[in-house]
C-alpha atoms as a PDB file:
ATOM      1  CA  UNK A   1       2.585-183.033 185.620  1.00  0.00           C
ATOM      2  CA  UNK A   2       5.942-183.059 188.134  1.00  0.00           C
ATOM      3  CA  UNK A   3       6.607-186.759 189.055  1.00  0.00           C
ATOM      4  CA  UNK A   4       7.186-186.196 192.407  1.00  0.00           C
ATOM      5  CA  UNK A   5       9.033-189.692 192.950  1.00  0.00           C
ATOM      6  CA  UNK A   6      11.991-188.151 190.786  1.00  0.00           C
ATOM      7  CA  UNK A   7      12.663-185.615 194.054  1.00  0.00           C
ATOM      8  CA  UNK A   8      12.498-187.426 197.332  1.00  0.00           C
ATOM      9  CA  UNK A   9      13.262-185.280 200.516  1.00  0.00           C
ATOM     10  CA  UNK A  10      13.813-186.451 204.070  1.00  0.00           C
ATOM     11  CA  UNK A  11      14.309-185.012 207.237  1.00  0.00           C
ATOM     12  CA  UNK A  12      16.511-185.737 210.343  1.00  0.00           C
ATOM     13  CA  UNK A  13      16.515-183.267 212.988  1.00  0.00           C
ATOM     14  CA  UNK A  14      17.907-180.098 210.937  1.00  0.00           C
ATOM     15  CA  UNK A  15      19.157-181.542 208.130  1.00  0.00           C
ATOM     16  CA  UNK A  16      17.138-181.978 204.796  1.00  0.00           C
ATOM     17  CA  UNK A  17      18.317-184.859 201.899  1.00  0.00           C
ATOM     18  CA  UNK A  18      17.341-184.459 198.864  1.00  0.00           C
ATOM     19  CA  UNK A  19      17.726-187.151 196.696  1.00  0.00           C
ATOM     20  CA  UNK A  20      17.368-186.941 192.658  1.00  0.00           C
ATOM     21  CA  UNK A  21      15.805-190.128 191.860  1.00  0.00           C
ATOM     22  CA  UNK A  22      15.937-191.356 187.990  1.00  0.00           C
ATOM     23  CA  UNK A  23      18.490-193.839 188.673  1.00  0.00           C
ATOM     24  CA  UNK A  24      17.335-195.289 185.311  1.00  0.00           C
ATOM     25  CA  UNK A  25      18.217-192.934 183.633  1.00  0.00           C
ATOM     26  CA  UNK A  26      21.447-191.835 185.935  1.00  0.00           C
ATOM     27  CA  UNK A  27      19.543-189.255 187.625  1.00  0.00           C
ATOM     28  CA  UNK A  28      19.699-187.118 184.850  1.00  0.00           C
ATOM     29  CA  UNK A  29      18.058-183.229 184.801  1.00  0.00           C
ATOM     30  CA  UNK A  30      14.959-182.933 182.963  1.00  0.00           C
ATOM     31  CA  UNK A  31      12.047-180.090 183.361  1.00  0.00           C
ATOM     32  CA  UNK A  32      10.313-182.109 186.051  1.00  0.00           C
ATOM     33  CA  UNK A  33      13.479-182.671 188.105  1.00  0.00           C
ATOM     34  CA  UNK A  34      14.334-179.514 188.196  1.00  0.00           C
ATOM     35  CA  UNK A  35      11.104-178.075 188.616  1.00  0.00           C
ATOM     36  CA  UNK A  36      10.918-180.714 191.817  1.00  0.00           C
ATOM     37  CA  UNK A  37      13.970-179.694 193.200  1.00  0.00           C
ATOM     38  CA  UNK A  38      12.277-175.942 192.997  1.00  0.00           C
ATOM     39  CA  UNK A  39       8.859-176.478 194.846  1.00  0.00           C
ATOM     40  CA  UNK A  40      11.104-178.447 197.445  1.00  0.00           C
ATOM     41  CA  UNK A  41      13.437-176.119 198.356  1.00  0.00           C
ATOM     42  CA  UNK A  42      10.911-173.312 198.852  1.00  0.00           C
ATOM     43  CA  UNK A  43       8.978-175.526 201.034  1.00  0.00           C
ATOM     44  CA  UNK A  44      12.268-176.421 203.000  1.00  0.00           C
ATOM     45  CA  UNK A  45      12.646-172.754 202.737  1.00  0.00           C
ATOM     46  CA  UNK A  46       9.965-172.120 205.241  1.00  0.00           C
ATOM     47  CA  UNK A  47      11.431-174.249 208.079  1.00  0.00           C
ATOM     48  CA  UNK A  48      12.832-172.287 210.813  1.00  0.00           C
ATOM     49  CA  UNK A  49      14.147-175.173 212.166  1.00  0.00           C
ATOM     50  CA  UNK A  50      16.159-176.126 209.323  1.00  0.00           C
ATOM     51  CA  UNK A  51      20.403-175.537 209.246  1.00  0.00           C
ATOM     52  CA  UNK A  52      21.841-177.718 206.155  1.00  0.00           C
ATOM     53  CA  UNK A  53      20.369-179.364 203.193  1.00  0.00           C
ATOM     54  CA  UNK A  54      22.405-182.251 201.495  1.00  0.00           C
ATOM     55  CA  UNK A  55      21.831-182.950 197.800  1.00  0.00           C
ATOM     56  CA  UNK A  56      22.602-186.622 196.361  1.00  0.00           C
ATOM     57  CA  UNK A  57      21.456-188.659 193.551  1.00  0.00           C
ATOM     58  CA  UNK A  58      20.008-192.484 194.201  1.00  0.00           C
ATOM     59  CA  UNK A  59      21.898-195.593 193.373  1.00  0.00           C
ATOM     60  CA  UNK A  60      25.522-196.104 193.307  1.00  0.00           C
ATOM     61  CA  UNK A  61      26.431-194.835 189.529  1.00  0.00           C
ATOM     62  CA  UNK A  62      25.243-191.472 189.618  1.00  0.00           C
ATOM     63  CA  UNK A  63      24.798-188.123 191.390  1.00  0.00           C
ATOM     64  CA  UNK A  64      23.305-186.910 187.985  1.00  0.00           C
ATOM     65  CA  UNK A  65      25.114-188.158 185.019  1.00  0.00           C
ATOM     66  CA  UNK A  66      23.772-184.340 183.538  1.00  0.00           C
ATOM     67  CA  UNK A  67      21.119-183.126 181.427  1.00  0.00           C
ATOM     68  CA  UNK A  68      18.245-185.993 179.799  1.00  0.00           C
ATOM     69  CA  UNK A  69      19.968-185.564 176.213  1.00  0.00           C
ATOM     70  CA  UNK A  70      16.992-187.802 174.455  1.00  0.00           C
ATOM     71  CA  UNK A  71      14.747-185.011 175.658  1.00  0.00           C
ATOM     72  CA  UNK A  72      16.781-181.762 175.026  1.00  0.00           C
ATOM     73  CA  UNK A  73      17.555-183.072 171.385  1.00  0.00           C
ATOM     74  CA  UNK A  74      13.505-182.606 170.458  1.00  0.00           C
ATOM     75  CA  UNK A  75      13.129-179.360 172.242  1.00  0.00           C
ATOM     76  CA  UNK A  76      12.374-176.233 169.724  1.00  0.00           C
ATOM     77  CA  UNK A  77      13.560-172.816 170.386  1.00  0.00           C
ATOM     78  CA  UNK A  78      11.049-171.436 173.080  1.00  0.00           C
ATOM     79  CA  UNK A  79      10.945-174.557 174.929  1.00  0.00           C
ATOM     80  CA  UNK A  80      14.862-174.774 175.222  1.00  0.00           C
ATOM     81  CA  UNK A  81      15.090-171.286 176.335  1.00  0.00           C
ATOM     82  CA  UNK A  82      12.908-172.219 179.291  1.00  0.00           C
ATOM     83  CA  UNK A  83      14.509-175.286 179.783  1.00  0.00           C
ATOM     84  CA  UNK A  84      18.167-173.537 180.311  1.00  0.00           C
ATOM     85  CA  UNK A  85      16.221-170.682 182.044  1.00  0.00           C
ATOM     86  CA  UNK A  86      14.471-173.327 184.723  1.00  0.00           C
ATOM     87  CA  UNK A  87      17.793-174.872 185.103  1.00  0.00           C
ATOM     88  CA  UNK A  88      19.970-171.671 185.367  1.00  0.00           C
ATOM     89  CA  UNK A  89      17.321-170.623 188.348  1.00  0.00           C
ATOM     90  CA  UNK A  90      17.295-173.952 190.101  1.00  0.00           C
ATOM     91  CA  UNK A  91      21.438-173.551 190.233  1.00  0.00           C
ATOM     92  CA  UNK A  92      20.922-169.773 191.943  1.00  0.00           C
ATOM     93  CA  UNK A  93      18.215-170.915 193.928  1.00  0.00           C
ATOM     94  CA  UNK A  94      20.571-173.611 195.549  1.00  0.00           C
ATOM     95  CA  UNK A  95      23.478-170.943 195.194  1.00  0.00           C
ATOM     96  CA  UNK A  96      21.401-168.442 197.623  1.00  0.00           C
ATOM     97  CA  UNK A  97      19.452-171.136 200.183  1.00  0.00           C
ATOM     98  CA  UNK A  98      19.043-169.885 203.045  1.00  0.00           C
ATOM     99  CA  UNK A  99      21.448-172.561 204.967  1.00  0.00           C
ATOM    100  CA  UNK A 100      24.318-174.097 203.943  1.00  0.00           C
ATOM    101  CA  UNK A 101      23.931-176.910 200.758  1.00  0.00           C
ATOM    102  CA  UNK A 102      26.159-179.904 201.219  1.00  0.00           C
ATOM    103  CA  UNK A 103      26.750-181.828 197.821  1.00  0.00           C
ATOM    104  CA  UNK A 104      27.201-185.838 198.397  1.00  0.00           C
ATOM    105  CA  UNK A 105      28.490-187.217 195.136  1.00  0.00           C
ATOM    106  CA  UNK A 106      28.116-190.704 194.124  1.00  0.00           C
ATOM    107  CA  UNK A 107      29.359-191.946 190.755  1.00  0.00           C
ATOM    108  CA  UNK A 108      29.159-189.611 188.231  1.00  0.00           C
ATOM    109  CA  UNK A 109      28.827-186.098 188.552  1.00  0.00           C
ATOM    110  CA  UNK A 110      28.711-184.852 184.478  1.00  0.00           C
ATOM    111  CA  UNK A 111      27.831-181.759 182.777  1.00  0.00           C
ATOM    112  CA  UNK A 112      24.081-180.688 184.611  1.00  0.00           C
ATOM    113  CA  UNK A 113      25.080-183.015 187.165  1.00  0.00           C
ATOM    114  CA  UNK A 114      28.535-180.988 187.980  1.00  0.00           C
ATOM    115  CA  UNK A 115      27.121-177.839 187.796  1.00  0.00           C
ATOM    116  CA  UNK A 116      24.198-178.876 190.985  1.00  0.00           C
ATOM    117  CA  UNK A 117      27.237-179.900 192.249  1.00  0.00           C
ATOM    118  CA  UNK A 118      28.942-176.536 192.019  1.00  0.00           C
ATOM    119  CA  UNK A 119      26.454-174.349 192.695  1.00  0.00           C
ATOM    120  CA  UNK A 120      25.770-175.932 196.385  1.00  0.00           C
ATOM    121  CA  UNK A 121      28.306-174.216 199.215  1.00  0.00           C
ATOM    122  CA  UNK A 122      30.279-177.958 199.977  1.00  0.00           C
ATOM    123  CA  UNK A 123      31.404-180.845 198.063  1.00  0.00           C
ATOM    124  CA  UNK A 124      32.009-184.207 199.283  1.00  0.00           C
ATOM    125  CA  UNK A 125      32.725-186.955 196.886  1.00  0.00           C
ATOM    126  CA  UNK A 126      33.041-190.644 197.124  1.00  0.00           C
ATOM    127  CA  UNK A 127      36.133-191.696 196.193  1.00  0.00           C
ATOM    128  CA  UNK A 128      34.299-193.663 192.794  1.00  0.00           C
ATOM    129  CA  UNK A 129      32.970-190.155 191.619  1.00  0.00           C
ATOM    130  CA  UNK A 130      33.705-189.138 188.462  1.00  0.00           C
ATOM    131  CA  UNK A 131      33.424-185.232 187.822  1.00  0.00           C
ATOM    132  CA  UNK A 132      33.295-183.407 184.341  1.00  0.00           C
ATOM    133  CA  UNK A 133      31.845-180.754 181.912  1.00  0.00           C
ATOM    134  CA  UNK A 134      31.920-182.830 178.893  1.00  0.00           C
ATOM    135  CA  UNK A 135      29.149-180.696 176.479  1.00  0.00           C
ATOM    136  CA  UNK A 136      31.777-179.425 174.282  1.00  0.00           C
ATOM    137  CA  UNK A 137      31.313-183.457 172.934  1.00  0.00           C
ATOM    138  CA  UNK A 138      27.666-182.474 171.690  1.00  0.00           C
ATOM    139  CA  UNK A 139      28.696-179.492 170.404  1.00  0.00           C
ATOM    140  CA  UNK A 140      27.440-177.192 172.932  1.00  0.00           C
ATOM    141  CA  UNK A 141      28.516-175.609 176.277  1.00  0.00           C
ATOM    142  CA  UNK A 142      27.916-176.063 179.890  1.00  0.00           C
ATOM    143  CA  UNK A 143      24.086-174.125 180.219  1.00  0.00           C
ATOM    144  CA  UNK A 144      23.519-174.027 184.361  1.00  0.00           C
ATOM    145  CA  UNK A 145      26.476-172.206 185.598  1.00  0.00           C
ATOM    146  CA  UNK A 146      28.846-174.602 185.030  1.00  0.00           C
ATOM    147  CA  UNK A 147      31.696-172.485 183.084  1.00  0.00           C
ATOM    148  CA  UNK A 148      31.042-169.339 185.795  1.00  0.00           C
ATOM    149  CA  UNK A 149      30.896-171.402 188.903  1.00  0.00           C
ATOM    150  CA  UNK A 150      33.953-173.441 188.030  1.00  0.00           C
ATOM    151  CA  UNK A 151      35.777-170.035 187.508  1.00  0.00           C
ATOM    152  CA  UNK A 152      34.945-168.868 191.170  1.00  0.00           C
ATOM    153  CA  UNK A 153      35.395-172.385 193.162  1.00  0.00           C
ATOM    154  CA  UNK A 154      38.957-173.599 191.265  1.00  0.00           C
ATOM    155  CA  UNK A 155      39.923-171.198 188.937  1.00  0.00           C
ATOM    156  CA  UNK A 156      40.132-170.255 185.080  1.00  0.00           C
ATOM    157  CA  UNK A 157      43.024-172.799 184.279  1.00  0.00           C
ATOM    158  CA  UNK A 158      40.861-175.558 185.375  1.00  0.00           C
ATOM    159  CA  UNK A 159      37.526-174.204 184.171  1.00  0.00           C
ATOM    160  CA  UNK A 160      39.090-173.849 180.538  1.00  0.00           C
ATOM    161  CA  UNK A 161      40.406-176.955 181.260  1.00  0.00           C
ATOM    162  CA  UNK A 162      37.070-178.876 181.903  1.00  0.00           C
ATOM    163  CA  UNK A 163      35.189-176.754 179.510  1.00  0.00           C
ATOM    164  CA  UNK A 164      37.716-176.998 176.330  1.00  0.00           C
ATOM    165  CA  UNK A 165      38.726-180.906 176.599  1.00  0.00           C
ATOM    166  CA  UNK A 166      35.487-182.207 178.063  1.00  0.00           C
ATOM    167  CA  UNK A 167      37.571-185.104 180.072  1.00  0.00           C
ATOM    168  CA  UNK A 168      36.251-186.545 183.386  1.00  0.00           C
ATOM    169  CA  UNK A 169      38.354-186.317 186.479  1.00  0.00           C
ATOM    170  CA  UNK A 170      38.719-188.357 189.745  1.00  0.00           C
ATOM    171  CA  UNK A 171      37.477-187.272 192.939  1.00  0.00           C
ATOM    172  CA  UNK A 172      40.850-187.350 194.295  1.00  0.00           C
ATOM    173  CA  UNK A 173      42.109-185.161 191.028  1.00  0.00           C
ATOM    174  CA  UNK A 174      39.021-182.629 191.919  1.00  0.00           C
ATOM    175  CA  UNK A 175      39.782-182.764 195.140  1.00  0.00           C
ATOM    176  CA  UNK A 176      44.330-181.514 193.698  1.00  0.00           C
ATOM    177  CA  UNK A 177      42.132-178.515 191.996  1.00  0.00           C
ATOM    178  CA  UNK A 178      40.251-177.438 194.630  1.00  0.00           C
ATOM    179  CA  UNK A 179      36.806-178.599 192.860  1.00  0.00           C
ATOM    180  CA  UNK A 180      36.105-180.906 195.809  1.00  0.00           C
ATOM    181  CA  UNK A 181      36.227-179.938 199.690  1.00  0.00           C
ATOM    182  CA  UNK A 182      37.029-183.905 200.638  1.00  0.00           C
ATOM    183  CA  UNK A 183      36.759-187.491 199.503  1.00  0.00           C
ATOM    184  CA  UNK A 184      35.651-190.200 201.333  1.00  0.00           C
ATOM    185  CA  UNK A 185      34.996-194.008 200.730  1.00  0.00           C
ATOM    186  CA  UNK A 186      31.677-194.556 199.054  1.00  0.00           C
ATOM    187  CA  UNK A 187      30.178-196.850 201.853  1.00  0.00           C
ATOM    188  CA  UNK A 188      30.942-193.311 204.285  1.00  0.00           C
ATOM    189  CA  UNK A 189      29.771-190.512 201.783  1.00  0.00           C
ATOM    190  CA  UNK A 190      26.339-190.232 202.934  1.00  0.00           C
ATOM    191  CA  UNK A 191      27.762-190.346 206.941  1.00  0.00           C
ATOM    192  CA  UNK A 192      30.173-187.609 206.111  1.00  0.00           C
ATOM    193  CA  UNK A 193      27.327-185.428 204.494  1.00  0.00           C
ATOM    194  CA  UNK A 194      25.716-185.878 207.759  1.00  0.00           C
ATOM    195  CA  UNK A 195      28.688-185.473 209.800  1.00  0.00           C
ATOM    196  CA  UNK A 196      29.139-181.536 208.020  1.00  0.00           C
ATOM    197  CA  UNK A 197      25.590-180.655 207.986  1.00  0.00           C
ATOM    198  CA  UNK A 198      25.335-181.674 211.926  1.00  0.00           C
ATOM    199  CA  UNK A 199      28.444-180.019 212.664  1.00  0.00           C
ATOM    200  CA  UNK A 200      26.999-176.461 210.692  1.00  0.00           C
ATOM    201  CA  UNK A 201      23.757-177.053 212.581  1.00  0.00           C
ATOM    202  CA  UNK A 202      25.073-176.974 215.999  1.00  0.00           C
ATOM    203  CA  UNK A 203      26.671-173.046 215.195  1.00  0.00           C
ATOM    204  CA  UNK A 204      25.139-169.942 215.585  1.00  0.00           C
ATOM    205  CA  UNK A 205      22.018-170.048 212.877  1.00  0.00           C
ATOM    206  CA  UNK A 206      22.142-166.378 212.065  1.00  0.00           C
ATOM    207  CA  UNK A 207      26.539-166.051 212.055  1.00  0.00           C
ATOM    208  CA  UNK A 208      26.125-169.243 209.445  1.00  0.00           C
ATOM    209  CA  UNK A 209      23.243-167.745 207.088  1.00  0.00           C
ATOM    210  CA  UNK A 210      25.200-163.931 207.471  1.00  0.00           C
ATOM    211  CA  UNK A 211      28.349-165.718 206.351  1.00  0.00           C
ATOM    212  CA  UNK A 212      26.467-167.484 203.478  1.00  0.00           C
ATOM    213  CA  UNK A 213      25.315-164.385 202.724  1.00  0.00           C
ATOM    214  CA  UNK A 214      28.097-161.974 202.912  1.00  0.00           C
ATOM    215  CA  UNK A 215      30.225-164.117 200.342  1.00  0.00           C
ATOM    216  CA  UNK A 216      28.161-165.275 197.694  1.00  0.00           C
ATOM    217  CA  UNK A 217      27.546-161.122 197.160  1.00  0.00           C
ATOM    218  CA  UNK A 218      31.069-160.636 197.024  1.00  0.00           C
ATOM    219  CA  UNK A 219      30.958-161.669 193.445  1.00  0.00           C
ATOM    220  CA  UNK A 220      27.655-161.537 192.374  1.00  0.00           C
ATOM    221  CA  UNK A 221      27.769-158.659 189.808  1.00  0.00           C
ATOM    222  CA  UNK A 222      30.535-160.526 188.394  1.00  0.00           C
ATOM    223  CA  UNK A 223      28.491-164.014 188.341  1.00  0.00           C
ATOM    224  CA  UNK A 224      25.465-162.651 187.512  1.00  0.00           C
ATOM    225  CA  UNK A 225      26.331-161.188 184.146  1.00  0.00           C
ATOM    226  CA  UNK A 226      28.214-164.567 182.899  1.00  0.00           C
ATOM    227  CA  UNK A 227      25.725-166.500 184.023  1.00  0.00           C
ATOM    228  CA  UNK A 228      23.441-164.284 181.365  1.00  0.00           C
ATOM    229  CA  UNK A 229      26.548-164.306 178.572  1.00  0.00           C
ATOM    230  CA  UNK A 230      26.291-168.439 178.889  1.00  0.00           C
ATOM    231  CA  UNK A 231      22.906-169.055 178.646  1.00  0.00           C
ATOM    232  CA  UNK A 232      22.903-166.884 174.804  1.00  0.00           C
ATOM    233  CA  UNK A 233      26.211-169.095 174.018  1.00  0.00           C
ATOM    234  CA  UNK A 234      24.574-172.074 174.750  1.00  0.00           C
ATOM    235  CA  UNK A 235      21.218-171.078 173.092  1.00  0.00           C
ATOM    236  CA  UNK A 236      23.154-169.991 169.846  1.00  0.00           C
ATOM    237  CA  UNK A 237      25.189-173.155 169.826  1.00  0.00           C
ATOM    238  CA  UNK A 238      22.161-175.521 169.928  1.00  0.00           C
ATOM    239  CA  UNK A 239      20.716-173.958 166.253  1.00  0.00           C
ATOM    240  CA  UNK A 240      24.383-175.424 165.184  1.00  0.00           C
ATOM    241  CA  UNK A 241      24.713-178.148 162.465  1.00  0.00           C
ATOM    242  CA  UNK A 242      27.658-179.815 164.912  1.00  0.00           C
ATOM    243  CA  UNK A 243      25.289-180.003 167.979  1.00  0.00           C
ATOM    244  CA  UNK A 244      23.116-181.931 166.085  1.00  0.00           C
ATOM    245  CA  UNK A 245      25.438-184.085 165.172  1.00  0.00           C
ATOM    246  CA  UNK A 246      26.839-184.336 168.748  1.00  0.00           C
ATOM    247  CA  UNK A 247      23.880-185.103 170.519  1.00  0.00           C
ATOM    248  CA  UNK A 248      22.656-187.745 167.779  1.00  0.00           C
ATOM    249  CA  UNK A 249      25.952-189.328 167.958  1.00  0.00           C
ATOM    250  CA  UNK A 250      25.551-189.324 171.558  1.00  0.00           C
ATOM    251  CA  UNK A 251      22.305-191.288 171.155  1.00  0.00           C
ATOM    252  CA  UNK A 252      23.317-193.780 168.815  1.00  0.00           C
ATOM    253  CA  UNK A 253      26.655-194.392 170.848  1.00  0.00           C
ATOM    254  CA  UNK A 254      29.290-193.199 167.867  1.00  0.00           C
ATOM    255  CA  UNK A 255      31.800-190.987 167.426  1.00  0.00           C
ATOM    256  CA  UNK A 256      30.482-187.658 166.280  1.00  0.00           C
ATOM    257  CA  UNK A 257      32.018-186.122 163.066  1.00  0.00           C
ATOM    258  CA  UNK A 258      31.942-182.184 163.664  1.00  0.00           C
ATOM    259  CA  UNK A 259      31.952-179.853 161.273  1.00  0.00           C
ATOM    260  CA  UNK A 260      32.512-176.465 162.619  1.00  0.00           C
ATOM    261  CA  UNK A 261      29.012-175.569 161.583  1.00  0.00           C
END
């Protein structure tokens, strides 16, 4: 069963938070998370009233520190598959809401947890945030978008970038690449989410979702058919001796020793 305490929505006038609450475990993506943020966006889905959504993660060290590694390590081959499925649908789900999806990053914003980032239409970061793609270090690649998405918001130097050398970034450095849309102090992140999704919400309703609209087709053929090319990279990768090794080593806090296997 979906624990519904790990997605918590709110509503003021026509803005929707949705906050990802594991802040034990960093917020991090697992099947029910996901699956959450799902069932809540297609309720949210049916409020006319409704002209942003803002996405954040709960407690000051995380937006979502990325996928729950201890659980991804165990899965077999048909559960995987519909674990990078669920996730790569949650990202397009987000990617095609009907209104505008604001992104307020606390803390760390790694692997899964960049790629929620990315696929919403605005980032905001606190100026603590820490951004990266950093699966290449468990021998694997990003799985929910992450090396298309970065490719369309800051371009392929940067996306190889992220993607090859796994290093984190600042919010002020994401901010150089075009990866962020503004920084703010952490005590004002949440009031500068608000401040955007008010300011959307008092345009035109129909000129905001046509605009929405209009330019995530632009390059859909384009995103769609990576976004298919990733998911059997990252599927092959995971039967790999060197992923094993990464995401044990990740679990008993070592080094990994890769192979090339």
């Amino acid at each position: 069963m979906m624990e519904e305490r790990n997605v918590q929505v709110s509503r003021e006038d026509g803005t929707a938070t949705i906050t990802i609450h594991r802040p034990e475990s960093l917020n991090a993506l697992n099947p029910d998370v996901l699956q959450g943020i799902v069932i809540e966006l297609s309720s949210l889905s049916r409020d006319e009233t409704l002209r942003a959504v803002i996405i954040t993660g709960s407690g000051p060290k995380a937006f979502v520190a990325g996928a729950d590694i201890s659980s991804m390590s165990q899965l077999g081959p048909r559960a995987l598959a519909d674990y990078v499925e669920l996730g790569q649908r949650t990202m397009r789900m987000i990617e095609t809401f009907k209104v505008p999806v604001i992104a307020a990053v606390n803390g760390f914003a790694l692997g899964g947890g960049l790629e929620l980032a990315l696929a919403c239409d605005l980032i905001i970061c606190a100026e603590g945030a820490k951004l990266g793609q950093p699966e290449v270090n468990l021998g694997i690649i990003p799985g929910f978008g992450g090396t298309q998405r970065l490719i369309q918001r800051c371009g392929i130097g940067t996306a190889r970038r992220l993607c090859y050398t796994g290093e984190l970034i600042s919010a002020d450095e994401g901010r150089t690449v075009g990866l962020v849309d503004k920084v703010v102090s952490d005590e004002c992140l949440m009031a500068e989410a608000r401040n955007w999704a008010s300011m959307i919400g008092s345009k035109a309703p129909l000129a905001v979702e046509g605009a929405k609209r209009v330019i995530n087709r632009a390059q859909e053929s384009l995103l769609l058919s990576g976004l298919r090319l990733e998911v059997e990279e990252f599927l092959t990768l995971f039967e790999s001796a060197d992923r094993s090794e990464g995401m044990q080593a990740f679990l008993e806090k070592r080094k990994p020793a890769f192979t090339g296997r």
